[in-house]
Structures are given as structure tokens and as C-alpha cells.
Protein backbone atom coordinates (compact mmCIF):
# COMPACT_ATOMS: atom_id res chain seq x y z
CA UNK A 1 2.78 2.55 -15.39
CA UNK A 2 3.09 -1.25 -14.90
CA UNK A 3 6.53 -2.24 -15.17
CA UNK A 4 6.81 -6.70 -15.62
CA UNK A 5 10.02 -7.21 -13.25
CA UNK A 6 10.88 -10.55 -14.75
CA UNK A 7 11.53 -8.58 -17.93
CA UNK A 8 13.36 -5.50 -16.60
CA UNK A 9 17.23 -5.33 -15.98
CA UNK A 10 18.44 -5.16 -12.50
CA UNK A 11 18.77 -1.36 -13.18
CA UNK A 12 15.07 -0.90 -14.41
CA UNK A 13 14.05 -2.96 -11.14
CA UNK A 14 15.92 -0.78 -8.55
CA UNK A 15 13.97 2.41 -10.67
CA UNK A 16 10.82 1.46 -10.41
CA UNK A 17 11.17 0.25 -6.61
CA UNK A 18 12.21 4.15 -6.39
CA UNK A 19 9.49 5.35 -8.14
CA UNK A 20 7.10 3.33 -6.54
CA UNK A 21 8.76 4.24 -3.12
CA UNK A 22 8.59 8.08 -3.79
CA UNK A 23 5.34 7.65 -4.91
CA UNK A 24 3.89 5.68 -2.04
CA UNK A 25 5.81 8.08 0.15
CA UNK A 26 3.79 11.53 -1.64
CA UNK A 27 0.75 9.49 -1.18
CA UNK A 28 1.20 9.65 2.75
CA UNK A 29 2.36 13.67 2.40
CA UNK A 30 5.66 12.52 4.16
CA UNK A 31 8.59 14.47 2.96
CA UNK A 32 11.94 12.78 2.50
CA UNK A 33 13.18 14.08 5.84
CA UNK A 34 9.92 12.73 7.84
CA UNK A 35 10.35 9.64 5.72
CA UNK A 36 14.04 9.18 6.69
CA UNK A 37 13.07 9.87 10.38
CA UNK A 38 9.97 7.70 10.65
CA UNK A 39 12.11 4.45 9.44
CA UNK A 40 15.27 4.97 10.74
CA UNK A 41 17.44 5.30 7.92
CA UNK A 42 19.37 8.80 7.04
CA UNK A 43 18.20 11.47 5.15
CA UNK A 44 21.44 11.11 2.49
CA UNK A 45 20.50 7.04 1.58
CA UNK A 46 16.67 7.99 1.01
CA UNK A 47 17.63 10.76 -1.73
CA UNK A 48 20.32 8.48 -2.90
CA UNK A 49 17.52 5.63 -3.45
CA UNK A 50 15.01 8.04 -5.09
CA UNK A 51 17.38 9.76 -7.18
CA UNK A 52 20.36 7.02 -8.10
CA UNK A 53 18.56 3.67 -7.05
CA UNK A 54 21.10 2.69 -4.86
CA UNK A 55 20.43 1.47 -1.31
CA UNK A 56 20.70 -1.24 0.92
CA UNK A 57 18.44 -4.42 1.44
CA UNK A 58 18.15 -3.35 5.33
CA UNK A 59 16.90 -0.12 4.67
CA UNK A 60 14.62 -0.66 1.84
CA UNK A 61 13.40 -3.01 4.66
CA UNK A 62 13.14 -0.23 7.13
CA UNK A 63 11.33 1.96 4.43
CA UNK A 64 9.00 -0.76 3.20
CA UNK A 65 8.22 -0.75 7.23
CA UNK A 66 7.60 2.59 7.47
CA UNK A 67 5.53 3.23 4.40
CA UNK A 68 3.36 0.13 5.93
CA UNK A 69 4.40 -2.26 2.67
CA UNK A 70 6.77 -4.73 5.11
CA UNK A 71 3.81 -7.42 3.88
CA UNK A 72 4.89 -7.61 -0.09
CA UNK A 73 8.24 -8.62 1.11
CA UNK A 74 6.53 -12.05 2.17
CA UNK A 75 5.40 -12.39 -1.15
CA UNK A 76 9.01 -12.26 -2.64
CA UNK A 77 10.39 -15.63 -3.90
CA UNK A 78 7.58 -17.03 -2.64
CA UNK A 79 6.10 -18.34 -5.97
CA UNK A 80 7.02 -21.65 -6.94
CA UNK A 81 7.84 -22.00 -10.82
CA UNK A 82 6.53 -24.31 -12.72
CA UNK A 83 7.71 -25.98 -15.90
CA UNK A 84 4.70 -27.42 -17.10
CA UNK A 85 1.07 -27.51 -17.25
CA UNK A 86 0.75 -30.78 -15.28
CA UNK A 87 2.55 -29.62 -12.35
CA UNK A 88 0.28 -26.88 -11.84
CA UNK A 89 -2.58 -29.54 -12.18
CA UNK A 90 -1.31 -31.61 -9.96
CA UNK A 91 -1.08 -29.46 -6.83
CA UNK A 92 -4.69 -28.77 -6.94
């Protein structure tokens, strides 16, 4: 499932960052508890982010680390937007 984040309520966002986090997480056969050991951040805030979508911008950090995704946090904000055709033309 692709989910567009610019079209998504701040509820549908932290969601599919959980899903995607569980997901990436079953990918590497790491249970919640190894997960939660392996980035530093407790056992309780891991099954709170998977389940509720609730959890700090430190240790979605820590678990972005730990799951070896640290690099798509360089690509956040990073885009410049653009408000018309000729602005995109004129960077090249």
C-alpha cells in the first residue's frame, strides 16, 4: 500500500510510519523486544508506536537507526517547493 503523506492527516502519517516500522522490523525477524534493545528505546514506547502511533521524535530516531533507515531522515524537508514551472526551469 502506498500511502501520499502530503494528503494524509497527521493521524494517517504517524500509522503508516508504524506500519512501515513493524513491517521493516518483521523483515529483519527482530521481535519487538530485540528491536527495543538493539536501539535503545524501551520495550513499552515500541508497542505504544506500533499499536497507538504515539512516540517521540528521539526515538523514532533511535529506531530509524536501528532498522538501518537513519538515511530517509536526510531526505525530510529537504525538497524545495516550487510555485511554478519556471522556477523549476530555472535551476537547471
Amino acid at each position: 500500500m502506498i500511502v501520499l503523506l502530503d494528503q494524509e492527516t497527521p493521524d494517517d502519517i504517524a500509522a503508516a510510519l508504524a506500519q512501515r516500522v513493524r513491517a521493516r522490523r518483521k523483515e529483519q525477524k527482530l521481535t519487538q523486544a530485540q528491536l527495543s534493545r538493539k536501539a535503545g528505546v524501551s520495550l513499552g514506547s515500541l508497542k505504544r508506536f506500533e499499536h497507538d502511533h504515539q512516540i517521540s521524535l528521539q526515538s523514532l530516531i533511535k529506531l530509524s537507526i536501528a532498522l538501518g533507515c537513519e538515511s530517509d531522515f536526510s531526505e525530510l524537508f529537504s525538497k524545495k517547493g516550487y510555485s511554478s514551472i519556471q522556477e523549476v526551469l530555472d535551476e537547471r
